[in-house]
C-alpha atoms as a PDB file:
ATOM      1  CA  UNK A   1     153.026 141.935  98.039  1.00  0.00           C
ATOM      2  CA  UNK A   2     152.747 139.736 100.960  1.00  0.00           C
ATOM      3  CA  UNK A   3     155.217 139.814 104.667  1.00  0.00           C
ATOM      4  CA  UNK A   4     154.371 137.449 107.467  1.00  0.00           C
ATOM      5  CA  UNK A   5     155.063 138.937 110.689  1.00  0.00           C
ATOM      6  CA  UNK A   6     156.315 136.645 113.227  1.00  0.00           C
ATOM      7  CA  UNK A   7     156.122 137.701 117.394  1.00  0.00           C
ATOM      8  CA  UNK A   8     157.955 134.907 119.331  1.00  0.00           C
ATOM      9  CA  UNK A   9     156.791 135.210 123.215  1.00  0.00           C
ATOM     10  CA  UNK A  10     157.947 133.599 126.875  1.00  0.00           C
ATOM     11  CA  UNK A  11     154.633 131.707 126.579  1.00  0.00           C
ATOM     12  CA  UNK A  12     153.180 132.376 123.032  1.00  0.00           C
ATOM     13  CA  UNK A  13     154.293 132.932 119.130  1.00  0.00           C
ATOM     14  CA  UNK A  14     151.998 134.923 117.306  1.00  0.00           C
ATOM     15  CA  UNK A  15     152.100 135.198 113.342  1.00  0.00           C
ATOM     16  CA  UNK A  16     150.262 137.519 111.005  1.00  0.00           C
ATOM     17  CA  UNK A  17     150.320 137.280 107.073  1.00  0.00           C
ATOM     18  CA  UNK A  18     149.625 140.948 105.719  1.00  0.00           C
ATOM     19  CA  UNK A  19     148.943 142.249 102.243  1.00  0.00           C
ATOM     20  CA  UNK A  20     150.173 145.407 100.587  1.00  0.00           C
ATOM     21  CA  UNK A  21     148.491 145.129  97.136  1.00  0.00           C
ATOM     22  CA  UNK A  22     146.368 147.648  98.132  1.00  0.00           C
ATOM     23  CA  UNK A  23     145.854 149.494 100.860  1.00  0.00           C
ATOM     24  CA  UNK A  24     147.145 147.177 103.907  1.00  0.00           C
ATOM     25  CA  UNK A  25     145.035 144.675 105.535  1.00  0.00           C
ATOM     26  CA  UNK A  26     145.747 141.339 107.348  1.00  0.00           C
ATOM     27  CA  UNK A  27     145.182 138.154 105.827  1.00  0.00           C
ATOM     28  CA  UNK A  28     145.315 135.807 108.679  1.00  0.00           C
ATOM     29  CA  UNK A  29     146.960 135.458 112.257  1.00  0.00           C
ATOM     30  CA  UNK A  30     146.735 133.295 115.064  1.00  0.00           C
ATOM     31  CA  UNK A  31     149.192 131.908 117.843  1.00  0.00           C
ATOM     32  CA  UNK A  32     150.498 128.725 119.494  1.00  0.00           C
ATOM     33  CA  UNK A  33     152.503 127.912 122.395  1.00  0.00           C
ATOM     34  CA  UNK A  34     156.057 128.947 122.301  1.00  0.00           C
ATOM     35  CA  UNK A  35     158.348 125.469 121.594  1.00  0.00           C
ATOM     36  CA  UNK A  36     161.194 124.757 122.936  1.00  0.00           C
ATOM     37  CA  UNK A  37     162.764 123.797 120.096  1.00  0.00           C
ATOM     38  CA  UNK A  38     163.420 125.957 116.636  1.00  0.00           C
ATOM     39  CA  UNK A  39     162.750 122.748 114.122  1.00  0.00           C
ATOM     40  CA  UNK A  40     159.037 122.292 116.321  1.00  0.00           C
ATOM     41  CA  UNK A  41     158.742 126.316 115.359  1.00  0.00           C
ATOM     42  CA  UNK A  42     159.454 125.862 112.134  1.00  0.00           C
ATOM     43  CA  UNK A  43     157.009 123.179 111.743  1.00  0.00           C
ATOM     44  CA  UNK A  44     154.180 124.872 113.205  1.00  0.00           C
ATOM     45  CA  UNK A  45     155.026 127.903 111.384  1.00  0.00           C
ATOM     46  CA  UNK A  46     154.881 125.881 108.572  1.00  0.00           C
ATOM     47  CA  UNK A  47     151.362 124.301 109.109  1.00  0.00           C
ATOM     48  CA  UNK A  48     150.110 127.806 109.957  1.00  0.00           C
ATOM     49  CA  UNK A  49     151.508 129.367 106.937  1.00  0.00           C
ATOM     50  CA  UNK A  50     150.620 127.176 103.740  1.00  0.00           C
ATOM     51  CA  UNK A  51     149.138 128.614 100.468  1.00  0.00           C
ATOM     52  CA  UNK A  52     150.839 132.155 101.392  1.00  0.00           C
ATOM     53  CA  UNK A  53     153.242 133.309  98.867  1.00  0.00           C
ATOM     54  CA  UNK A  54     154.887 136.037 100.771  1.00  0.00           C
ATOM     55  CA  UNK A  55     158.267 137.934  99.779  1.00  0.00           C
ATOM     56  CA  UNK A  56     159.756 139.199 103.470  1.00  0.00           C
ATOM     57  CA  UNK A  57     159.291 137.750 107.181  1.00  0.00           C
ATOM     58  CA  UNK A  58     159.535 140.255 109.946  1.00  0.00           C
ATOM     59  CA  UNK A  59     160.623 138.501 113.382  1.00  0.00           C
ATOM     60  CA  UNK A  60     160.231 139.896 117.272  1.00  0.00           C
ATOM     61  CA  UNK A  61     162.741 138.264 119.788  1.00  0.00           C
ATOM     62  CA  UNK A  62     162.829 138.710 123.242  1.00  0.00           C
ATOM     63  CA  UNK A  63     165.811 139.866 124.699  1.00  0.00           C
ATOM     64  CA  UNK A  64     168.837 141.516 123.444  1.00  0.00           C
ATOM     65  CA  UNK A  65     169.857 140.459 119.902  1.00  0.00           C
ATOM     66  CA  UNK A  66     172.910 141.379 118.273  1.00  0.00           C
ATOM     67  CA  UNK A  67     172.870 142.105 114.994  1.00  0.00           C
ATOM     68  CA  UNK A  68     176.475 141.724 114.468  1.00  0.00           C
ATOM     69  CA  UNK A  69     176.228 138.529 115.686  1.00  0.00           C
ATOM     70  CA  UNK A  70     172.961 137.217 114.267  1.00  0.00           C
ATOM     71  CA  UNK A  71     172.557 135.847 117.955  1.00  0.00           C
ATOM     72  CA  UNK A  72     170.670 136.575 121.425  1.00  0.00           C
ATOM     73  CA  UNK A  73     173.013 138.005 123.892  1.00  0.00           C
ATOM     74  CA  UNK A  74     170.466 137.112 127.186  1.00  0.00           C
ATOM     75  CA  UNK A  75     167.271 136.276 126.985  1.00  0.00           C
ATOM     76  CA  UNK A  76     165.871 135.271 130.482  1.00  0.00           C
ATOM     77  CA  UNK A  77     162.431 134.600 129.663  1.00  0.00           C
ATOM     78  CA  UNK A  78     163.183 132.022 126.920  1.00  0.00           C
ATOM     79  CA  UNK A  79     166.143 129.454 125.334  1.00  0.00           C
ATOM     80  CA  UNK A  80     164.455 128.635 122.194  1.00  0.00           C
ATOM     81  CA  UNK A  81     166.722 130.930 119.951  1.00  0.00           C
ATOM     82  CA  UNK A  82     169.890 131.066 122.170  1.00  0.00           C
ATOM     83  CA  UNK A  83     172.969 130.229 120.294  1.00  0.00           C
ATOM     84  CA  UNK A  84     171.719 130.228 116.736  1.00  0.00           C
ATOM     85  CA  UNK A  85     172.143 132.401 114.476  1.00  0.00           C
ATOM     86  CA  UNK A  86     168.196 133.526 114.173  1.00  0.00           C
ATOM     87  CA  UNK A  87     168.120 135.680 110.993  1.00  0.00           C
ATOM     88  CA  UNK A  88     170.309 133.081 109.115  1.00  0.00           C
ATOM     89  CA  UNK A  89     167.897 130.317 110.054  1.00  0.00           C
ATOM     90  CA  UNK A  90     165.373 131.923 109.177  1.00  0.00           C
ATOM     91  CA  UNK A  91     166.294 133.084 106.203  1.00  0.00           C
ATOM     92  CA  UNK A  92     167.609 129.694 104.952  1.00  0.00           C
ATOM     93  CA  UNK A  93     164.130 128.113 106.120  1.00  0.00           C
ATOM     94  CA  UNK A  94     161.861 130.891 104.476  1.00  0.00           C
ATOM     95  CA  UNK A  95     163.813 131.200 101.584  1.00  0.00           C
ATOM     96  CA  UNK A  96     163.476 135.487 101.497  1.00  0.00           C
ATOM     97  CA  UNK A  97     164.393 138.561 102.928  1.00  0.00           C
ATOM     98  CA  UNK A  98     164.320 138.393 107.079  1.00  0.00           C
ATOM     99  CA  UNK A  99     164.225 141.362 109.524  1.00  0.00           C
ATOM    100  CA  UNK A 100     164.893 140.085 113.306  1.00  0.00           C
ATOM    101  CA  UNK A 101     164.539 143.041 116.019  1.00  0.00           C
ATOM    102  CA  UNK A 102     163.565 142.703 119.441  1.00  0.00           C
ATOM    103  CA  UNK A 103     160.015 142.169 120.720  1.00  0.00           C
ATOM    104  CA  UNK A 104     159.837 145.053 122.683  1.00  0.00           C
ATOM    105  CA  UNK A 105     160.693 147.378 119.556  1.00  0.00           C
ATOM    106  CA  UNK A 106     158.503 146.074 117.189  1.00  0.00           C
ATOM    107  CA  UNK A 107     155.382 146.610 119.299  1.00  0.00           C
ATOM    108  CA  UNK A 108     156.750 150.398 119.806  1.00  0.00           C
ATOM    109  CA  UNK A 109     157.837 151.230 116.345  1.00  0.00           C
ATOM    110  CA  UNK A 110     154.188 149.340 115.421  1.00  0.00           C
ATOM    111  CA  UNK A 111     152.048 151.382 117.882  1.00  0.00           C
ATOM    112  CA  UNK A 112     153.734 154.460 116.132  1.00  0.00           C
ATOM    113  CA  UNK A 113     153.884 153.937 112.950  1.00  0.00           C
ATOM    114  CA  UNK A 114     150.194 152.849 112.689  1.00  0.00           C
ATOM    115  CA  UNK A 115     148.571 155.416 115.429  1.00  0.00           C
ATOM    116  CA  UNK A 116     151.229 157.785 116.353  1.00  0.00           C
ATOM    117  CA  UNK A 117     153.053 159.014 113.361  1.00  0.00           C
ATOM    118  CA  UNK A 118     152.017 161.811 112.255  1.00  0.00           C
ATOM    119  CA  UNK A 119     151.334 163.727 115.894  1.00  0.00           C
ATOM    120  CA  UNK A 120     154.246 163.068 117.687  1.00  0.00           C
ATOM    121  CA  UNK A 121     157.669 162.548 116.989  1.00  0.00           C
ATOM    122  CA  UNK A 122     159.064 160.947 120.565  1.00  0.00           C
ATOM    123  CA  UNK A 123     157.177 158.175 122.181  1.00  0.00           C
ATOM    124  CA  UNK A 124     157.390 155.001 124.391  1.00  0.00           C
ATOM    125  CA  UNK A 125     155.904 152.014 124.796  1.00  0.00           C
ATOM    126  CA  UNK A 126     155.911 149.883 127.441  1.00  0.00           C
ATOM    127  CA  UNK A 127     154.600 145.578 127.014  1.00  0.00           C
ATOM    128  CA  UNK A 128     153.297 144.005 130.146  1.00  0.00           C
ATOM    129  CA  UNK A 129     153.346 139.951 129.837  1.00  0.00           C
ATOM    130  CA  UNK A 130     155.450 137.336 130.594  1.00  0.00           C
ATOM    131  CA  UNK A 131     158.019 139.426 130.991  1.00  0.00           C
ATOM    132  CA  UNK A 132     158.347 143.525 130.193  1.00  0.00           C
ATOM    133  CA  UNK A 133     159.428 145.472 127.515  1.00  0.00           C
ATOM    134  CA  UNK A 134     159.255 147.849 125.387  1.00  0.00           C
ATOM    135  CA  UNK A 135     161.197 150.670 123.276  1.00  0.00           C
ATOM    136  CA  UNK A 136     162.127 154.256 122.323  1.00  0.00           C
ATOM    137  CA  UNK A 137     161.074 156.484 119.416  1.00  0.00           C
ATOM    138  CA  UNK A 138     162.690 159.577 119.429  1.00  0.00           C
ATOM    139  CA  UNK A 139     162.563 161.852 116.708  1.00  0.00           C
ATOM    140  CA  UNK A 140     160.199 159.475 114.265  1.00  0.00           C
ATOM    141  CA  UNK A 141     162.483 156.228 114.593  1.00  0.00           C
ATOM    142  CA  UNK A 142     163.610 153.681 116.851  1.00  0.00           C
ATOM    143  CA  UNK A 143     165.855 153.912 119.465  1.00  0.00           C
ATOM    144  CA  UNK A 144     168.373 151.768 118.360  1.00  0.00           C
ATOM    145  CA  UNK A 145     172.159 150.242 118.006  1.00  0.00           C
ATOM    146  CA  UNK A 146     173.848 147.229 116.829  1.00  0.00           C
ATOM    147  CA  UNK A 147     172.307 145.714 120.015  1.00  0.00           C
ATOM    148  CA  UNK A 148     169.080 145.741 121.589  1.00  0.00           C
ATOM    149  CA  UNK A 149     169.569 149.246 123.655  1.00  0.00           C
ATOM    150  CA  UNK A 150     166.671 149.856 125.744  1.00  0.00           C
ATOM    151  CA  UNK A 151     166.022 146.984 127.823  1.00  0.00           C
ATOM    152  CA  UNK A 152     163.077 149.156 129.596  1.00  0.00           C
ATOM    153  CA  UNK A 153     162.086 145.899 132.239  1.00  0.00           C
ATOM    154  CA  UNK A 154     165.409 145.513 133.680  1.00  0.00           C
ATOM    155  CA  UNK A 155     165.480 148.910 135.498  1.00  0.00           C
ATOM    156  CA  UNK A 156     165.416 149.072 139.064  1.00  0.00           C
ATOM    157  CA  UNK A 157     163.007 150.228 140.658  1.00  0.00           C
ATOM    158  CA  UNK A 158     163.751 148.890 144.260  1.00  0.00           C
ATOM    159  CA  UNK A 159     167.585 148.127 145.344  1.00  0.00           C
ATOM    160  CA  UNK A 160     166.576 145.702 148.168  1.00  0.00           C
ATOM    161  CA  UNK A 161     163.477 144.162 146.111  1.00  0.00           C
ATOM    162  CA  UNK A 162     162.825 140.444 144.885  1.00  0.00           C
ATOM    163  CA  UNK A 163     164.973 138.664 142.569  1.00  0.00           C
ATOM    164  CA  UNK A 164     164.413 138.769 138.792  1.00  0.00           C
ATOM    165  CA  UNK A 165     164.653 135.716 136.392  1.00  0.00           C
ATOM    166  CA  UNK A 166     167.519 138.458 134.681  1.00  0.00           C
ATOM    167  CA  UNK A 167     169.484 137.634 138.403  1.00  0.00           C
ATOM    168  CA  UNK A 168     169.481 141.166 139.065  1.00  0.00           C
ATOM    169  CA  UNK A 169     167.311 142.117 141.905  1.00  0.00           C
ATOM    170  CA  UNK A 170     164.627 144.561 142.195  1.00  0.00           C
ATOM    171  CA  UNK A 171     163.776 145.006 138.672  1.00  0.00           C
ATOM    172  CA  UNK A 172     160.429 146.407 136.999  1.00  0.00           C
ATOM    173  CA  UNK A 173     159.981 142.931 134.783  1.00  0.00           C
ATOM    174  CA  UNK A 174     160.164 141.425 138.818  1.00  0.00           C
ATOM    175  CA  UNK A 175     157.000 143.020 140.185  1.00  0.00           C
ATOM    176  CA  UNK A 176     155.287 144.007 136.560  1.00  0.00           C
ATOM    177  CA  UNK A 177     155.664 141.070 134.416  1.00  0.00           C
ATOM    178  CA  UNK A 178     153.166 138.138 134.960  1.00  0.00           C
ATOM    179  CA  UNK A 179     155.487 136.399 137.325  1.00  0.00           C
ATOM    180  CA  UNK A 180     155.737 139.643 139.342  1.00  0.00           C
ATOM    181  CA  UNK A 181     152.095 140.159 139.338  1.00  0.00           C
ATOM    182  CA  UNK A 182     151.159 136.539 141.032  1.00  0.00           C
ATOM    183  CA  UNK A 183     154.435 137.133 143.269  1.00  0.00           C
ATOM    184  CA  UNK A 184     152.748 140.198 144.924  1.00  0.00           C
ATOM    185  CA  UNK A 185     149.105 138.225 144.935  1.00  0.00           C
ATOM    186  CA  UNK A 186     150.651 135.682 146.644  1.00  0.00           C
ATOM    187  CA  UNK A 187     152.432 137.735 149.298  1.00  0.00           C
ATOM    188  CA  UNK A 188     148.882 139.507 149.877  1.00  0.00           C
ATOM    189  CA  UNK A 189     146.609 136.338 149.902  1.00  0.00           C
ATOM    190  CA  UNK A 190     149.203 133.743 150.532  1.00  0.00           C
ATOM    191  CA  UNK A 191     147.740 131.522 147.492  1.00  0.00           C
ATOM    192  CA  UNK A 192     150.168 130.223 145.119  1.00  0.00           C
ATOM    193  CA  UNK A 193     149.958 129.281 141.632  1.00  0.00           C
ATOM    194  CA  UNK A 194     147.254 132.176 140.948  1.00  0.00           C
ATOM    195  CA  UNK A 195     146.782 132.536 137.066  1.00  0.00           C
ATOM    196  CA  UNK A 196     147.319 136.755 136.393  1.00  0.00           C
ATOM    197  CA  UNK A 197     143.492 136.672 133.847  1.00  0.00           C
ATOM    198  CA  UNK A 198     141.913 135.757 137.741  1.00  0.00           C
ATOM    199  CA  UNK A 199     143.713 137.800 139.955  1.00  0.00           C
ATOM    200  CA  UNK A 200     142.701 140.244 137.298  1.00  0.00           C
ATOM    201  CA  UNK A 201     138.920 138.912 137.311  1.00  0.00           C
ATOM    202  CA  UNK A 202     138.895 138.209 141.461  1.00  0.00           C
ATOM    203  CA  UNK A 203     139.888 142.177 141.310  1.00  0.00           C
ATOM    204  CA  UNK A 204     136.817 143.162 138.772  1.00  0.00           C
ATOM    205  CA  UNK A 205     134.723 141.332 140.933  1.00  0.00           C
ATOM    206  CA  UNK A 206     135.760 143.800 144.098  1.00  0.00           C
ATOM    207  CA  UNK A 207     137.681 140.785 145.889  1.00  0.00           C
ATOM    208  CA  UNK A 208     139.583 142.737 148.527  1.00  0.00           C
ATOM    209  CA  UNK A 209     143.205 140.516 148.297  1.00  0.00           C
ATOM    210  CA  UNK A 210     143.112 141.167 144.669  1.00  0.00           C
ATOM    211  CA  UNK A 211     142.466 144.784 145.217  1.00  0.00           C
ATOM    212  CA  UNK A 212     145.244 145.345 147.142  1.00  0.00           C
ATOM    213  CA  UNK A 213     147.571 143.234 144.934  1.00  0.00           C
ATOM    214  CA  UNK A 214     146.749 145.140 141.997  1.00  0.00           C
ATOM    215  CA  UNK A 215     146.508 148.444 143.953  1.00  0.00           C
ATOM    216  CA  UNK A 216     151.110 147.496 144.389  1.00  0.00           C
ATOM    217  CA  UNK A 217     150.732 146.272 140.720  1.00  0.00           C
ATOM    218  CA  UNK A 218     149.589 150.033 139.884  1.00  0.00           C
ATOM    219  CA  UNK A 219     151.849 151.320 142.477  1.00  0.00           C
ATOM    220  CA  UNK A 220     155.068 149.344 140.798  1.00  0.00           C
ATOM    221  CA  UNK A 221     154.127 150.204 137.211  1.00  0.00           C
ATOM    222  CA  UNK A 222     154.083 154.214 138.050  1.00  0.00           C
ATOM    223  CA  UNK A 223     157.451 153.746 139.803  1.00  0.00           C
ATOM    224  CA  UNK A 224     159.009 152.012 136.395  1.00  0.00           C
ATOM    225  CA  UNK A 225     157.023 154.629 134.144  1.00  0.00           C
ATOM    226  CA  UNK A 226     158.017 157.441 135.666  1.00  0.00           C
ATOM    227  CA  UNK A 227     161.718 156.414 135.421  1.00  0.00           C
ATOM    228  CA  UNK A 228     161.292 156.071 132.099  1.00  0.00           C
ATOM    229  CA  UNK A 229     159.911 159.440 131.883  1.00  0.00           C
ATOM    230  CA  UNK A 230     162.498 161.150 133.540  1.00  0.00           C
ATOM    231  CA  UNK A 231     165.158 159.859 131.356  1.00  0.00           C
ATOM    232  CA  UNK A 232     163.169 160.003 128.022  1.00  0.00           C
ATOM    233  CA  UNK A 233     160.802 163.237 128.585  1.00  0.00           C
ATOM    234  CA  UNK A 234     158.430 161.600 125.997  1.00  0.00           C
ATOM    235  CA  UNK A 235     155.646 163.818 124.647  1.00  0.00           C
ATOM    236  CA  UNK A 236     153.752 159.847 125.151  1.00  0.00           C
ATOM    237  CA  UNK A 237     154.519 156.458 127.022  1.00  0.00           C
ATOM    238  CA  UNK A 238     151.830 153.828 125.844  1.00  0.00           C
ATOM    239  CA  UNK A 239     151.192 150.693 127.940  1.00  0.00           C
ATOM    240  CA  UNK A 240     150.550 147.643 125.807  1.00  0.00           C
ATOM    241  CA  UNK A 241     150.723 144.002 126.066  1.00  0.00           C
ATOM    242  CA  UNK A 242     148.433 141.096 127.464  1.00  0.00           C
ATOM    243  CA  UNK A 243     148.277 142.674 130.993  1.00  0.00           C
ATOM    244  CA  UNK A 244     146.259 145.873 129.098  1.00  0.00           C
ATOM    245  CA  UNK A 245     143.404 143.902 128.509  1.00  0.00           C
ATOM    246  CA  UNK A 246     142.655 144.755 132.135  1.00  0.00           C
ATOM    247  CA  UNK A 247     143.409 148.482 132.024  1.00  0.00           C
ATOM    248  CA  UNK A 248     139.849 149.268 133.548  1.00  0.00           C
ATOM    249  CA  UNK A 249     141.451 147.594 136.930  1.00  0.00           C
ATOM    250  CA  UNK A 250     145.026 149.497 137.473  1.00  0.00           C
ATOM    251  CA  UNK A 251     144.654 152.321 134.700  1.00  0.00           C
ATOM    252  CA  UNK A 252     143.608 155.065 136.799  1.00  0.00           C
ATOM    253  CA  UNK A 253     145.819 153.897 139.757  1.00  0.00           C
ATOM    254  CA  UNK A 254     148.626 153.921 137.804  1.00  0.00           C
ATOM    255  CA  UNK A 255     148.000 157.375 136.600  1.00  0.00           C
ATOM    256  CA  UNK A 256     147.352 158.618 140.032  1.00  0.00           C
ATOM    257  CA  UNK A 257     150.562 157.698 140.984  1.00  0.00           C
ATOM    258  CA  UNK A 258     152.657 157.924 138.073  1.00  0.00           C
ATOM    259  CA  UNK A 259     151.857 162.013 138.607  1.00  0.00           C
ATOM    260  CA  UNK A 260     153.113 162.005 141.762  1.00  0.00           C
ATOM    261  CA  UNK A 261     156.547 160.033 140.805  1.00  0.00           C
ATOM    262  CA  UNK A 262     157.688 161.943 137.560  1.00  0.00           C
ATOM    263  CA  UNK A 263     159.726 164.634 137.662  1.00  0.00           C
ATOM    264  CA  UNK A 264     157.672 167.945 138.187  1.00  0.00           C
ATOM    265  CA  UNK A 265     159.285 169.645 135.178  1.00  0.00           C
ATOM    266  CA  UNK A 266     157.417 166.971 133.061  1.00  0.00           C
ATOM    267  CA  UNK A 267     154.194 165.947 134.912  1.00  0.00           C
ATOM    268  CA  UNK A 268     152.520 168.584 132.364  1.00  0.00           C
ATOM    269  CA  UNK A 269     154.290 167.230 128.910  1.00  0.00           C
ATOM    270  CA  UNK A 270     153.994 163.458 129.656  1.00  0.00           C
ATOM    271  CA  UNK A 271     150.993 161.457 128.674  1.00  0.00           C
ATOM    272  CA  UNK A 272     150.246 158.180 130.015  1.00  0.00           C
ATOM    273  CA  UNK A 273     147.860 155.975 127.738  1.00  0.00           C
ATOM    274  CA  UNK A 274     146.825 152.285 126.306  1.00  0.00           C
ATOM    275  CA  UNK A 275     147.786 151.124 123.023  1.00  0.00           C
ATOM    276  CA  UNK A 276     145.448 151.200 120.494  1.00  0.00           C
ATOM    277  CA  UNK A 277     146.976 148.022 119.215  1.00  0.00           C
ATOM    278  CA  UNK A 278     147.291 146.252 122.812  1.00  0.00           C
ATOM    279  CA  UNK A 279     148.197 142.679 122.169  1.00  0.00           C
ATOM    280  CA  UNK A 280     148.770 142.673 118.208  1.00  0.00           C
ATOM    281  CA  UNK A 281     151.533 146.118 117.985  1.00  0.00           C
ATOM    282  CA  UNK A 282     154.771 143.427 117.546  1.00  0.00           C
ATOM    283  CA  UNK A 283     152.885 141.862 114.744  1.00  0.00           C
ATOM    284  CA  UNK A 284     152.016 145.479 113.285  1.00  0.00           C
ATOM    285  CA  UNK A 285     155.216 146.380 113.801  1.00  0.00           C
ATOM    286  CA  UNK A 286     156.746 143.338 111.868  1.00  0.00           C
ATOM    287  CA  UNK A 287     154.884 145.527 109.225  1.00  0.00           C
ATOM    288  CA  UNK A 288     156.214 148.610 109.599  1.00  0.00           C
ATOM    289  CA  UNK A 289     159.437 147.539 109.258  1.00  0.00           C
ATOM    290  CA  UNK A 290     159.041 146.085 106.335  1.00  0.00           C
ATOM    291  CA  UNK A 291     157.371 148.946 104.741  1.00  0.00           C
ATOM    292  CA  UNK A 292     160.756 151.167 106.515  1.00  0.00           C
ATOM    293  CA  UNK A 293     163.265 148.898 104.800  1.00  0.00           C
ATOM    294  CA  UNK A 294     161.211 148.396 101.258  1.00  0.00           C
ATOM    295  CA  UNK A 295     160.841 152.231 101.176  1.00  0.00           C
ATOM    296  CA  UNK A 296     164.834 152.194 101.571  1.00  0.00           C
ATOM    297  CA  UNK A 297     165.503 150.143  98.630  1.00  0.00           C
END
């Protein structure tokens, strides 16, 4: 049997065709730039897809879908799937069974079903890219409700802090997403329109402005994770996403100061780590759920 797992980004879509004759393994994947438009998705789904008979689509959204609904409730990072019902569309367009759960989830419950399942039983995972996200498994399964419940990159982590594209201000997405990352360059170097893969690089190659803007970066991400640890008390928060490429820059930082933030009743029982999976857990996770829901039939 064949699923195509589907991970629709702020900037990118990537897809993944995987087969479950045998043991698992991925037939193809690949990405394009996120439309604007959900006939221009279907189309270059389309083109990507040929020649693959598959019998279920998994798809990750950003922001918070309601499955009640069928529809996005917010989703500040993009308006290609706002007020459509998205597992009715696609399910008319693929013709078979379609499983729509946020972006942010399907990376966790991906990450843990693939690499974390049988040590642990609660776990979170944090994405770092356009925007950030990310999700809760707590005793083997996602953290979940009829809505998208753990919006993990719209808590605060400074009351009187920059404005985030949610219009809330101070959030974690605000100084850890992408955005937020060339945000705090540019308030250290005073150059604008930085790409994050050369602030990144400029920082690898010991420039000291990119340094210090990733030395905040690691600074910022502690303050969200440890947040997230004191509600949670995971036994493991992952960080994943395109910003992990670059863990050798911000990794030990982070964990520097992440032990000084978290509660001290948990500073022993919380483990901060990279995903194994980095970029490619929401397409895994597409996967997972799959396998979840077939094994429930």
């Amino acid at each position: 049997m064949k699923i195509v797992s589907i991970d629709i980004g702020g900037t990118n879509t990537k897809y993944g065709v995987f087969d479950f004759s045998d043991e698992m393994r991925i037939l193809t994947s690949g990405y394009f730039k996120t439309p604007k438009k959900i006939e221009i998705m279907f189309d270059l789904l389309s083109q990507s897809l040929t020649g693959y008979n598959f019998s279920m689509v998994a798809v990750g959204v950003p922001g918070v879908y309601n499955k009640v609904l069928d529809k996005i409730v917010y989703a500040p990072n993009l308006h290609l799937l706002e007020h459509i019902n998205i597992k009715q569309n696609f399910e008319d367009y693929f013709n078979c069974e379609v499983i729509i759960e946020n972006d942010g989830n399907m990376a966790t419950f991906g990450e843990y079903f693939f690499i974390e399942k049988e040590k642990i039983k609660n776990f979170v995972m944090i994405t770092l890219g356009t925007g950030v996200g990310g999700g809760v498994i707590y005793n083997g399964d996602i953290l979940g409700g009829n809505t998208t419940i753990t919006e993990l990159g719209h808590i605060t982590i400074n009351f009187n802090g920059r404005k985030c594209g949610c219009g809330k201000t101070g959030c974690f997405e605000a100084y850890c997403g992408m955005k937020g990352i060339n945000e705090t360059y540019m308030e250290v170097s005073g150059v604008t329109n930085s790409k994050v893969d050369e602030i990144f690089k400029r920082c690898q190659s010991k420039d000291s402005l990119a340094k210090i803007s990733i030395e905040l970066f690691s600074y910022h991400l502690a303050s969200g994770l440890s947040s997230i640890a004191n509600i949670f008390s995971p036994e493991k928060i992952k960080i994943g996403g395109g910003v992990s490429f670059y863990q050798n820059c911000f990794f030990k930082k982070t964990v520097k100061y992440f032990s000084k933030m978290i509660f001290p009743a948990f500073k022993n029982s919380v483990t901060l780590e990279i995903s194994e999976l980095k970029n490619n857990a929401g397409l895994y996770g597409g996967a997972a759920f799959c396998i979840k829901k077939l094994s429930n039939h």
